[in-house]
Protein backbone atom coordinates (compact mmCIF):
# COMPACT_ATOMS: atom_id res chain seq x y z
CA UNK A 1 0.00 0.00 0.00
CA UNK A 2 1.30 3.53 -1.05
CA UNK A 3 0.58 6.30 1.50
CA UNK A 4 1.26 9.95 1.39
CA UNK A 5 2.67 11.32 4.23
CA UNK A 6 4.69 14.55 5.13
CA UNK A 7 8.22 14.49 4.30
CA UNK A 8 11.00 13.63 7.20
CA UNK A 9 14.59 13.20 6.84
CA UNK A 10 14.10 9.60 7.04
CA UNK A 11 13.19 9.82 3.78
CA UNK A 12 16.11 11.92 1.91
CA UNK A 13 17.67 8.65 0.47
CA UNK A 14 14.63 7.43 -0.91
CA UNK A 15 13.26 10.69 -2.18
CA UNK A 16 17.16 11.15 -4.02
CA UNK A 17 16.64 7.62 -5.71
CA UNK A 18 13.46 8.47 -7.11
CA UNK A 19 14.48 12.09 -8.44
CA UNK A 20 17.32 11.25 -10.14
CA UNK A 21 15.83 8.78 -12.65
CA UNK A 22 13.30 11.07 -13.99
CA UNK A 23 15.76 13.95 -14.12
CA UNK A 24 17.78 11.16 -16.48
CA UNK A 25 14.48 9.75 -18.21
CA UNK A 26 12.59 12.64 -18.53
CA UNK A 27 14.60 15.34 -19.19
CA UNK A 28 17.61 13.46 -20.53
CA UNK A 29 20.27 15.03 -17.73
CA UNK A 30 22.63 12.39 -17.14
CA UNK A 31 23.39 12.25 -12.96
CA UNK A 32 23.35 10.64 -10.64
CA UNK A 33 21.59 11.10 -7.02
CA UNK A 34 25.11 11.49 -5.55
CA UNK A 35 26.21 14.31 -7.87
CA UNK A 36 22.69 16.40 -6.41
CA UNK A 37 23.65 17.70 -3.04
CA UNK A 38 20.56 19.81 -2.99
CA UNK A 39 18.76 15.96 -2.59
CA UNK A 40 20.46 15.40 0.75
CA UNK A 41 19.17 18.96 1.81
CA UNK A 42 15.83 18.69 1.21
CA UNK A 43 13.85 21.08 3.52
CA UNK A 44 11.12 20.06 5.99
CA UNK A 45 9.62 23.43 4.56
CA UNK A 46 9.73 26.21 1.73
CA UNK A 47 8.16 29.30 2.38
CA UNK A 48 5.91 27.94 4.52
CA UNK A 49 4.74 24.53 2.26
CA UNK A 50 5.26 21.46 2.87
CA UNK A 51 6.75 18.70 1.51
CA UNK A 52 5.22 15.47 0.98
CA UNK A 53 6.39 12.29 -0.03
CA UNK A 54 5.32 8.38 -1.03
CA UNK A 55 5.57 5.69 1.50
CA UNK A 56 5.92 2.36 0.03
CA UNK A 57 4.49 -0.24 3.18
């Protein structure tokens, strides 16, 4: 079951794994999750959104 649930650091690695394919699929921009820093810095919120993310359970 897929959930939606707000984003917590817990979740960086995942979140960076799931980015960086459609950044190389979709947009044909070849790197990696490792060469996006801004992935591992991913904040809890942005002008006063949130960010929410897909639990896989």
């Amino acid at each position: 079951m897929i959930e939606i649930r707000r984003f917590i650091p817990q979740y960086r690695q995942g979140v960076a794994e799931v980015i960086a394919p459609i950044a190389q699929r979709e947009f044909g921009v070849d790197i990696t999750a490792a060469e996006r820093p801004d992935l591992a810095n991913i904040p809890l919120t942005t002008a006063g959104s949130r960010f929410f993310s897909p639990v896989l359970e």
